[in-house]
N, C-alpha and C. Protein backbone atom coordinates (compact mmCIF):
# COMPACT_ATOMS: atom_id res chain seq x y z
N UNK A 1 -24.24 182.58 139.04
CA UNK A 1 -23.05 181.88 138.58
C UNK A 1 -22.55 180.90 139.63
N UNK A 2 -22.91 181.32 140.92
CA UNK A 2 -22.29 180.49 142.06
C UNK A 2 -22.65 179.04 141.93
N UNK A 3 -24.25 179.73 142.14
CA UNK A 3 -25.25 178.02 142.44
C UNK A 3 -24.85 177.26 140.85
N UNK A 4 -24.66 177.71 139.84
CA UNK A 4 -24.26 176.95 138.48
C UNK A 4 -22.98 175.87 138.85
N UNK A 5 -22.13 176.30 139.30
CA UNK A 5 -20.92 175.79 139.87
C UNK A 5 -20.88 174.90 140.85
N UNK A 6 -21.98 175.11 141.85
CA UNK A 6 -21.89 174.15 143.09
C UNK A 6 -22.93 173.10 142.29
N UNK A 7 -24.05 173.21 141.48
CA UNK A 7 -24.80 171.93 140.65
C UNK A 7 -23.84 171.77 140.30
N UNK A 8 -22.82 172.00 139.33
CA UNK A 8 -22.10 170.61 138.23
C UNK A 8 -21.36 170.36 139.51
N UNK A 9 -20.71 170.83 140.47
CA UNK A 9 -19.79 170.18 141.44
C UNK A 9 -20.53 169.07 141.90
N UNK A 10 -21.86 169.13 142.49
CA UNK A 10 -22.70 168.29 143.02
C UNK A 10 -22.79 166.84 141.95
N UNK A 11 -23.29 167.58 140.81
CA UNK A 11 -23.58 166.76 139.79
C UNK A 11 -22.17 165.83 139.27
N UNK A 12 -21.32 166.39 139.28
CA UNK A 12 -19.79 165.19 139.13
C UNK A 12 -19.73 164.71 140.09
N UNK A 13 -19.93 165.34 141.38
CA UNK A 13 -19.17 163.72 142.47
C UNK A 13 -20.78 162.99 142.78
N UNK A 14 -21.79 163.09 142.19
CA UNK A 14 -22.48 161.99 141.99
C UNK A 14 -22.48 161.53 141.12
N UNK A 15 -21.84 161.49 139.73
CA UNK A 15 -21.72 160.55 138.68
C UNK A 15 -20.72 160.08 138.98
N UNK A 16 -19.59 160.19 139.88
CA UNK A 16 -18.18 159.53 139.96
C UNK A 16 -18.68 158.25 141.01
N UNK A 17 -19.54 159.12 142.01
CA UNK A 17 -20.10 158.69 143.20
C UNK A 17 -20.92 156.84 142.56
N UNK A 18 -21.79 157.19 141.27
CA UNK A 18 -22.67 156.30 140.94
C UNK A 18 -21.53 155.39 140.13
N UNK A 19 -20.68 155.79 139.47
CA UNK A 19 -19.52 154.91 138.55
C UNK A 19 -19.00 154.41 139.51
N UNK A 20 -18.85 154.37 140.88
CA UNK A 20 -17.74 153.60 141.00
C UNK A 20 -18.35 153.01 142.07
N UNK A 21 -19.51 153.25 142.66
CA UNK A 21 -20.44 152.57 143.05
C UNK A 21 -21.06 150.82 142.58
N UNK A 22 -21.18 151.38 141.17
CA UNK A 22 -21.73 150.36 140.24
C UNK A 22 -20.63 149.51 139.47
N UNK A 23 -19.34 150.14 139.45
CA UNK A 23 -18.78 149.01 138.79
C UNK A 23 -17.57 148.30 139.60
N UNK A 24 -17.71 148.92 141.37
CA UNK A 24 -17.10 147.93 142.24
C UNK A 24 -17.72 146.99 142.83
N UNK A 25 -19.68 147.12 142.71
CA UNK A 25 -20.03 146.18 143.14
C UNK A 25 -20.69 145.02 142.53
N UNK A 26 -20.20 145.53 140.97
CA UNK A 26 -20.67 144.15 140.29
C UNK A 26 -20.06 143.12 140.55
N UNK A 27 -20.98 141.53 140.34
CA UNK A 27 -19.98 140.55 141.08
C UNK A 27 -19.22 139.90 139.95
N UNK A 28 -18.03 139.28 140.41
CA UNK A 28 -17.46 139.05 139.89
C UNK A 28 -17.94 137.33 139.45
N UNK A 29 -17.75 137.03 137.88
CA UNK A 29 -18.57 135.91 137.41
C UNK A 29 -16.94 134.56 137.87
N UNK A 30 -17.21 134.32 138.84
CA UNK A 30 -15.92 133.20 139.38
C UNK A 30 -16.09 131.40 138.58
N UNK A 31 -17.08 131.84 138.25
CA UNK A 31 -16.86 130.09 136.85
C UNK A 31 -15.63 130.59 135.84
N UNK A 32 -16.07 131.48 135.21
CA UNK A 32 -15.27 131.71 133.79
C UNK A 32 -13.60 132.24 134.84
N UNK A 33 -13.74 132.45 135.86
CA UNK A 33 -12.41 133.08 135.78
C UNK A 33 -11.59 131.65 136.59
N UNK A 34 -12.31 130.56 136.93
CA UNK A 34 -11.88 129.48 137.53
C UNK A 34 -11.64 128.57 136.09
N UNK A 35 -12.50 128.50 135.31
CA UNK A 35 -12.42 127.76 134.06
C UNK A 35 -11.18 128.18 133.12
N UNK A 36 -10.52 129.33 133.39
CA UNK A 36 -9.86 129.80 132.42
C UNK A 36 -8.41 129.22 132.64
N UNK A 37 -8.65 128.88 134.33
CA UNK A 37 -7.11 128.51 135.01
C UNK A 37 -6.76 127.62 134.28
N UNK A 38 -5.34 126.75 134.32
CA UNK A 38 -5.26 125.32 134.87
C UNK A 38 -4.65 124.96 135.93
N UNK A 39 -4.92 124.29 136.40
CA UNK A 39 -4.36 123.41 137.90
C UNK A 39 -3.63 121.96 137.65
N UNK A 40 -2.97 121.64 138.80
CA UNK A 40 -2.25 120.47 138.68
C UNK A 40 -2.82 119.69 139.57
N UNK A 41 -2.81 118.85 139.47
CA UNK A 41 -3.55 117.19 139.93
C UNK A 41 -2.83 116.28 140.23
N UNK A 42 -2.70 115.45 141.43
CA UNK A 42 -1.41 114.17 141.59
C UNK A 42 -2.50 112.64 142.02
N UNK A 43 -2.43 111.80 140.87
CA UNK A 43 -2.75 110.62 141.21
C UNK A 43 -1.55 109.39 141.20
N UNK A 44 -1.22 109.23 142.33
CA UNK A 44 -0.36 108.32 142.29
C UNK A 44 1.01 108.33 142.58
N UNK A 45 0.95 109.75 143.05
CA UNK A 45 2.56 110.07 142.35
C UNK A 45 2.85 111.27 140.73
N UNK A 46 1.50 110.73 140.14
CA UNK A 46 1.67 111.40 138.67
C UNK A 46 1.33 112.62 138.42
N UNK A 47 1.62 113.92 138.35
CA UNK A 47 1.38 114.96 138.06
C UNK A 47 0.92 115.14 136.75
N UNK A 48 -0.83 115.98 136.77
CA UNK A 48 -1.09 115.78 135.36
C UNK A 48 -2.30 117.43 135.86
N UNK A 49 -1.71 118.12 134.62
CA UNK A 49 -1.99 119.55 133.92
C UNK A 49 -3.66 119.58 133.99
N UNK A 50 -4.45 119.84 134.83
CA UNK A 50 -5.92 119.63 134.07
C UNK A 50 -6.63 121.15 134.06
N UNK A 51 -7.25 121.61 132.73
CA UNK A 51 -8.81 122.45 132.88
C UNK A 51 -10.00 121.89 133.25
N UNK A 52 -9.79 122.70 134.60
CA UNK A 52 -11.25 122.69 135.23
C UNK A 52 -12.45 123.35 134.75
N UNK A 53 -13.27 122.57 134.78
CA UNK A 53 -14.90 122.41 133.96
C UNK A 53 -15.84 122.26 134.87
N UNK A 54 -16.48 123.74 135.09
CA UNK A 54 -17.48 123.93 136.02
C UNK A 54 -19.08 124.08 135.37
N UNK A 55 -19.10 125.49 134.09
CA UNK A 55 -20.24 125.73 133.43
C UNK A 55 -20.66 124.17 132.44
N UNK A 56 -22.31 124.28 133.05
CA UNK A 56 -22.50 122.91 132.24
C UNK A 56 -22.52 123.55 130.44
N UNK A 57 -22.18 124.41 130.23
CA UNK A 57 -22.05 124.82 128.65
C UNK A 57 -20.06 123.81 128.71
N UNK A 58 -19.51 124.11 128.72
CA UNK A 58 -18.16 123.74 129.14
C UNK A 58 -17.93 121.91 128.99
N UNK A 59 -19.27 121.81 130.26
CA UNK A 59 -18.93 120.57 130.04
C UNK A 59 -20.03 119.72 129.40
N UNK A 60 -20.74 120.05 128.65
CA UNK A 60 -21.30 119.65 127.66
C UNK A 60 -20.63 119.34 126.40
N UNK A 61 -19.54 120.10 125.94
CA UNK A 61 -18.45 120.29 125.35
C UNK A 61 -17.38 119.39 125.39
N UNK A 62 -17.18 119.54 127.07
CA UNK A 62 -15.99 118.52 127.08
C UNK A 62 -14.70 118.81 126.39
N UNK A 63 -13.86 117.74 125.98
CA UNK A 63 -12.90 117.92 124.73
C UNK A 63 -13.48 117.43 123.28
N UNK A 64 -14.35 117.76 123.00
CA UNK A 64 -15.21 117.60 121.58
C UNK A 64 -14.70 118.27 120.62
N UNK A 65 -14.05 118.10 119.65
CA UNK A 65 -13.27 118.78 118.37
C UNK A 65 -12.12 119.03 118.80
N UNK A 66 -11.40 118.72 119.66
CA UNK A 66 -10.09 118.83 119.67
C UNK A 66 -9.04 117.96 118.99
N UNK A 67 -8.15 118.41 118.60
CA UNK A 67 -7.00 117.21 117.63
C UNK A 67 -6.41 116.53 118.68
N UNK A 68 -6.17 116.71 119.53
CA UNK A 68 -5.37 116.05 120.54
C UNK A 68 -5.46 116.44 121.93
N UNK A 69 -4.65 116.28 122.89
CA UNK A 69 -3.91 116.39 124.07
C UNK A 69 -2.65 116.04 124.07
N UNK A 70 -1.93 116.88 125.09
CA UNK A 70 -0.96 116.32 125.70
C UNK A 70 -1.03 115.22 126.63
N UNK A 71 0.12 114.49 126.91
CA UNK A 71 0.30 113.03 127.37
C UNK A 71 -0.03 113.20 128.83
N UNK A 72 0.26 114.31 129.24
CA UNK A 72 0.48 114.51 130.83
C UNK A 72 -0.98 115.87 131.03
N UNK A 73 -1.73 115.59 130.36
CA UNK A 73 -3.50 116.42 130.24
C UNK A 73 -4.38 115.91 130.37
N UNK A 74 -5.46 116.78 131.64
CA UNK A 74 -7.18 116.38 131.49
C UNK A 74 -8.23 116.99 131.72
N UNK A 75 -9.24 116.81 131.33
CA UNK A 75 -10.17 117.84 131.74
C UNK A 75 -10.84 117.33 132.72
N UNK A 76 -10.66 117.95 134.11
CA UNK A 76 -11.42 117.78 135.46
C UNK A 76 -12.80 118.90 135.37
N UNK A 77 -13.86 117.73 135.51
CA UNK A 77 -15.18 118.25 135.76
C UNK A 77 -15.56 118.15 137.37
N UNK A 78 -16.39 119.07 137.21
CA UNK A 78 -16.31 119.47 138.62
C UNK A 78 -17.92 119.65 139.29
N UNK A 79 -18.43 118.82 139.67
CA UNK A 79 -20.15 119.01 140.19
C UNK A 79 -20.49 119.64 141.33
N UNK A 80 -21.78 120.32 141.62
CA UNK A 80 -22.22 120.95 142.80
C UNK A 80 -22.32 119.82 143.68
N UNK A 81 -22.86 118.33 143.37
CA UNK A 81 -22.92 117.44 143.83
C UNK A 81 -22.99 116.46 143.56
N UNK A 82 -23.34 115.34 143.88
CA UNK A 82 -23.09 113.90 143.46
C UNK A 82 -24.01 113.08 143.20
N UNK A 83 -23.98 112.68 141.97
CA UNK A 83 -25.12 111.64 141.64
C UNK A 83 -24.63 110.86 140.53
N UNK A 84 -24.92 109.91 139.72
CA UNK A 84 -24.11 108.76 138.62
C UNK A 84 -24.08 110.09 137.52
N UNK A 85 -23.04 110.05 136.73
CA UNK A 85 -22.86 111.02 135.54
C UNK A 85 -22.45 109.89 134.23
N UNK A 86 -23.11 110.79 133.63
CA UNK A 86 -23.07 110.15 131.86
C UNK A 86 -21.60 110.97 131.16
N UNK A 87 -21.42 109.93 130.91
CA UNK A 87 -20.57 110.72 129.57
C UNK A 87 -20.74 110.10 128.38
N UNK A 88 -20.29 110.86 127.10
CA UNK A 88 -20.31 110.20 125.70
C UNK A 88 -19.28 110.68 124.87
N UNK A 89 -19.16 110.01 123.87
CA UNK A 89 -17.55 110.23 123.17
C UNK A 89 -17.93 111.39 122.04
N UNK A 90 -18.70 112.06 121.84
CA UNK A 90 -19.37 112.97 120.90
C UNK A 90 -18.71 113.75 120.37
N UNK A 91 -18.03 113.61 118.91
CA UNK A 91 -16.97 114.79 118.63
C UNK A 91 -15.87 114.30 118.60
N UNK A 92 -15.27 113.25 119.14
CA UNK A 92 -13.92 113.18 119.85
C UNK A 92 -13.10 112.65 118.87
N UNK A 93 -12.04 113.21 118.40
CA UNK A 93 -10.80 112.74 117.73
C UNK A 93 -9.76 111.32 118.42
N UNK A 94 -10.21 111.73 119.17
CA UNK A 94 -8.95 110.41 119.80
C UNK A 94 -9.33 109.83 121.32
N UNK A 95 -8.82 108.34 121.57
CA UNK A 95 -9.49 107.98 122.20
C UNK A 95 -9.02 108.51 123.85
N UNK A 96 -10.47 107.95 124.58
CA UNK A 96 -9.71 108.68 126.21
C UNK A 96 -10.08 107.81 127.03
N UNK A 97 -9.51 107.94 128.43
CA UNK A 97 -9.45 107.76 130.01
C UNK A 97 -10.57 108.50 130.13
N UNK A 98 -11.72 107.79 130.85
CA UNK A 98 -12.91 108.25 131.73
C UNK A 98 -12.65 108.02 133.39
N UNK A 99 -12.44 108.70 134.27
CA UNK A 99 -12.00 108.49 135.32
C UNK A 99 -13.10 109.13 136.46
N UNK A 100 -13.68 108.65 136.86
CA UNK A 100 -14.89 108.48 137.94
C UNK A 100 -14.44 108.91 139.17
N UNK A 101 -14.56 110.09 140.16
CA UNK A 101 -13.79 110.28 141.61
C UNK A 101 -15.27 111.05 142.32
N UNK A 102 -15.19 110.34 142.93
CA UNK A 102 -15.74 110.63 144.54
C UNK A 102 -15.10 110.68 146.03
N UNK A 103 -15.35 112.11 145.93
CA UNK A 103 -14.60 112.59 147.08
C UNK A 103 -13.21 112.41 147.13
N UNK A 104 -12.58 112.55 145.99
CA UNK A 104 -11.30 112.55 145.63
C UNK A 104 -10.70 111.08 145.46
N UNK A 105 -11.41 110.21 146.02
CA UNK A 105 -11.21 108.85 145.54
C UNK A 105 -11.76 107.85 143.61
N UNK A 106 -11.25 107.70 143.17
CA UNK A 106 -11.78 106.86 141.82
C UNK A 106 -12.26 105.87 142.13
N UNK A 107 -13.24 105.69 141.56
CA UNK A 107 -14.36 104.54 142.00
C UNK A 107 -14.71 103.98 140.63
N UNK A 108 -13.97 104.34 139.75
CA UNK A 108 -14.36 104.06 138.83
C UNK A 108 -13.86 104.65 136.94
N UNK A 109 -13.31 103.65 136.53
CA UNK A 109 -12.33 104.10 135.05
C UNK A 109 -12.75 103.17 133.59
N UNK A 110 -13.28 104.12 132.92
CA UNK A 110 -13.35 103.16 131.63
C UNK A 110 -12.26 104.05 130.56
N UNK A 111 -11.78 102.55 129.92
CA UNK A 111 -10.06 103.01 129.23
C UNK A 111 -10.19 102.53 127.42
N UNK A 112 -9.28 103.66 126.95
CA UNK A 112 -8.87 103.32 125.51
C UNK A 112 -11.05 103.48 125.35
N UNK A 113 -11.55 104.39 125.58
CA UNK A 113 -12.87 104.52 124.49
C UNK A 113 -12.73 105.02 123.11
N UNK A 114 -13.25 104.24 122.53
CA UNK A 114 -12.51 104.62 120.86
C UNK A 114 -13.73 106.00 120.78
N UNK A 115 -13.43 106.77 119.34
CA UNK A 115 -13.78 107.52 119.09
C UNK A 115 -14.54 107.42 117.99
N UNK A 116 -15.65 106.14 117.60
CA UNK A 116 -15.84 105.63 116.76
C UNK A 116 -16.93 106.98 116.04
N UNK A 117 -16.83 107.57 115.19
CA UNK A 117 -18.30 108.54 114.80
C UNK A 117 -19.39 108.00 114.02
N UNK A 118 -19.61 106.60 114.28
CA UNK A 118 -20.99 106.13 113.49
C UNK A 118 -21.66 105.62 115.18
N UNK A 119 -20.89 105.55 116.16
CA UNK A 119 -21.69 105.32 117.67
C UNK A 119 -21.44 106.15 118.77
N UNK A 120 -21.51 107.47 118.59
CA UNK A 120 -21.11 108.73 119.18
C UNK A 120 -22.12 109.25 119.97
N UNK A 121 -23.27 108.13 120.43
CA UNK A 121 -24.31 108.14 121.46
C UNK A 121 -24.12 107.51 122.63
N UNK A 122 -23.26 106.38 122.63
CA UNK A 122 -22.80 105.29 123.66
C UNK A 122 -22.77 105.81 125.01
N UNK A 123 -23.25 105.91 125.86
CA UNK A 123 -23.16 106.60 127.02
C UNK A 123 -22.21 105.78 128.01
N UNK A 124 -21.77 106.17 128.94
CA UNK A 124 -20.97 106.12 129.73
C UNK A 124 -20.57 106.19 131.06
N UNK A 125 -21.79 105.42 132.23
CA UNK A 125 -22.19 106.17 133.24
C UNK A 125 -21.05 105.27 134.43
N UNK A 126 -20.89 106.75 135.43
CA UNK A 126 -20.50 106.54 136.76
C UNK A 126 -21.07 105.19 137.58
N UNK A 127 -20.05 104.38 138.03
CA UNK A 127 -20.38 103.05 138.45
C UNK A 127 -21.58 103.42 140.06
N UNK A 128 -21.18 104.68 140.65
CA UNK A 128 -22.14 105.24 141.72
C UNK A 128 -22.06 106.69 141.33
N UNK A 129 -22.56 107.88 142.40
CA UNK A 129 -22.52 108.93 142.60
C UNK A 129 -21.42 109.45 142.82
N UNK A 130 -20.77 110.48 141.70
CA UNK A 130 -19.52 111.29 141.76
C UNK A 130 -19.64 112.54 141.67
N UNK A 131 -18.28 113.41 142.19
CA UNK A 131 -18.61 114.74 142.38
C UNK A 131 -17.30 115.56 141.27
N UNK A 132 -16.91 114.51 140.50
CA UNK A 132 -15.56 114.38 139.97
C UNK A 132 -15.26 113.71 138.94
N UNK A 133 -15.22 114.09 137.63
CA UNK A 133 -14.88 113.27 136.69
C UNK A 133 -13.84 113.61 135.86
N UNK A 134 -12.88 113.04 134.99
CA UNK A 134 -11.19 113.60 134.94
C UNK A 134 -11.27 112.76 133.27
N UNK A 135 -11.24 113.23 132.36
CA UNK A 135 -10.99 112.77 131.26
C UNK A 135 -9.33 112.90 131.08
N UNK A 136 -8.97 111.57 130.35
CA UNK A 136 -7.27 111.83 129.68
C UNK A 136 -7.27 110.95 128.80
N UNK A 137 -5.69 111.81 128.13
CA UNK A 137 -5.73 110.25 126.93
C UNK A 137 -5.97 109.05 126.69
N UNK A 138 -6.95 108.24 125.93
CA UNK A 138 -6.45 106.83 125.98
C UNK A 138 -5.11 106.12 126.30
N UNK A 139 -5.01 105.35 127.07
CA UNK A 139 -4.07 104.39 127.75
C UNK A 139 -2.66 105.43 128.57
N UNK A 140 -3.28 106.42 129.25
CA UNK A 140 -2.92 107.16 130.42
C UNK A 140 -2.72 106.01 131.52
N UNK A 141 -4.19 105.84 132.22
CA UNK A 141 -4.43 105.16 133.22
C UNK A 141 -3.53 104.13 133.24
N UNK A 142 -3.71 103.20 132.27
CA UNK A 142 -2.65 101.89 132.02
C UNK A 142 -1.35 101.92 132.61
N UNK A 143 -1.21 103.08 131.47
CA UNK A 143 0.37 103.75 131.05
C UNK A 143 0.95 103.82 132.70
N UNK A 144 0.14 104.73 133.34
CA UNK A 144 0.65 104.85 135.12
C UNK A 144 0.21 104.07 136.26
N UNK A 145 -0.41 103.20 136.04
CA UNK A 145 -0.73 101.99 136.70
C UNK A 145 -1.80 102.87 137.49
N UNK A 146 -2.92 103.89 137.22
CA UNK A 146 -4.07 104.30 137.91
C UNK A 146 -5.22 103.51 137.90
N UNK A 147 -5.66 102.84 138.90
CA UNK A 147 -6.93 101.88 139.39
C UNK A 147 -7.87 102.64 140.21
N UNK A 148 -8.87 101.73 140.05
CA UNK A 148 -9.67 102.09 141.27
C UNK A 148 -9.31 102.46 142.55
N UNK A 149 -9.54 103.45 143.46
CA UNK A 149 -9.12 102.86 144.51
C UNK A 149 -7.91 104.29 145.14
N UNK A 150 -7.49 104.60 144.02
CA UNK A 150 -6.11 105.92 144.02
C UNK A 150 -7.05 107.13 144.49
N UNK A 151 -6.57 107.91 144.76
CA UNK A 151 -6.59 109.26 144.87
C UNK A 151 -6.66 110.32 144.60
N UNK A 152 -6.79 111.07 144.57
CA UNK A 152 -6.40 112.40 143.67
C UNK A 152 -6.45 113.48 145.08
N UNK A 153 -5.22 114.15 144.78
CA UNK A 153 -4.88 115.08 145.19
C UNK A 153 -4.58 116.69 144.72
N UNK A 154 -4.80 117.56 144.99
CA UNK A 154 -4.65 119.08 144.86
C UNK A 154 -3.54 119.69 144.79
């Protein structure tokens, strides 16, 4: 009866031993829990709301089927590194701000892209290599006098 008692004793604090082993050292998946945030962004002076877009599932996506945005919204994509990036208007309800940043600088903005769905192939490439690209409403940029040349800050 003894040795019966000291196995299951044995035998529970190695299944507690292996549970908590195994589910403190799983890692934690830090895209989805960074993607889920939002963060604030200052170009110019202008404070603007953005989801950050790390998984290329995400940003393949983009804002594709969405009805809208808010005025003061964008989706900041975010690269391992830097090389010219495409974009395309695919899906898109309404028109947007393409905003090009390298190394936290914009190098580059194409404005008011319509959302035409009979030319929803049109590509859209980075004037050089960016590590940073910031979609917002059509006539944002305008709207706050954002050029080439601004900043973006954290």
């Amino acid at each position: 009866m003894f040795k019966i008692k000291i196995f299951i004793f044995l035998f529970l604090c190695l299944f507690v031993f292996l549970l908590f082993y195994f589910f403190r050292s799983r890692p934690v998946d830090k895209t989805e829990f960074q993607e889920s945030l939002l963060a604030k962004i200052k170009i110019s002076n202008i404070e603007i709301e953005v989801e950050p877009v790390i998984s290329d599932h995400k940003q393949y996506l983009g804002l594709s089927n969405r009805e809208s945005i808010s005025d003061n919204f964008g989706m900041l994509f975010l690269f391992p590194d830097k090389r010219v990036r495409s974009f395309v208007m695919r899906d898109m309800n309404f028109t947007l701000d393409i905003v090009f940043i390298n190394e936290n600088e914009i190098v580059g903005i194409y404005k008011n892209l319509p959302f035409d769905q009979k030319n929803q192939e049109k590509i859209y490439n980075s004037p050089v290599p960016v590590d940073k690209v910031l979609e917002l409403r059509g006539g944002f940029c305008d709207l706050h006098k954002i050029s080439v040349g601004d900043f973006l800050s954290f």
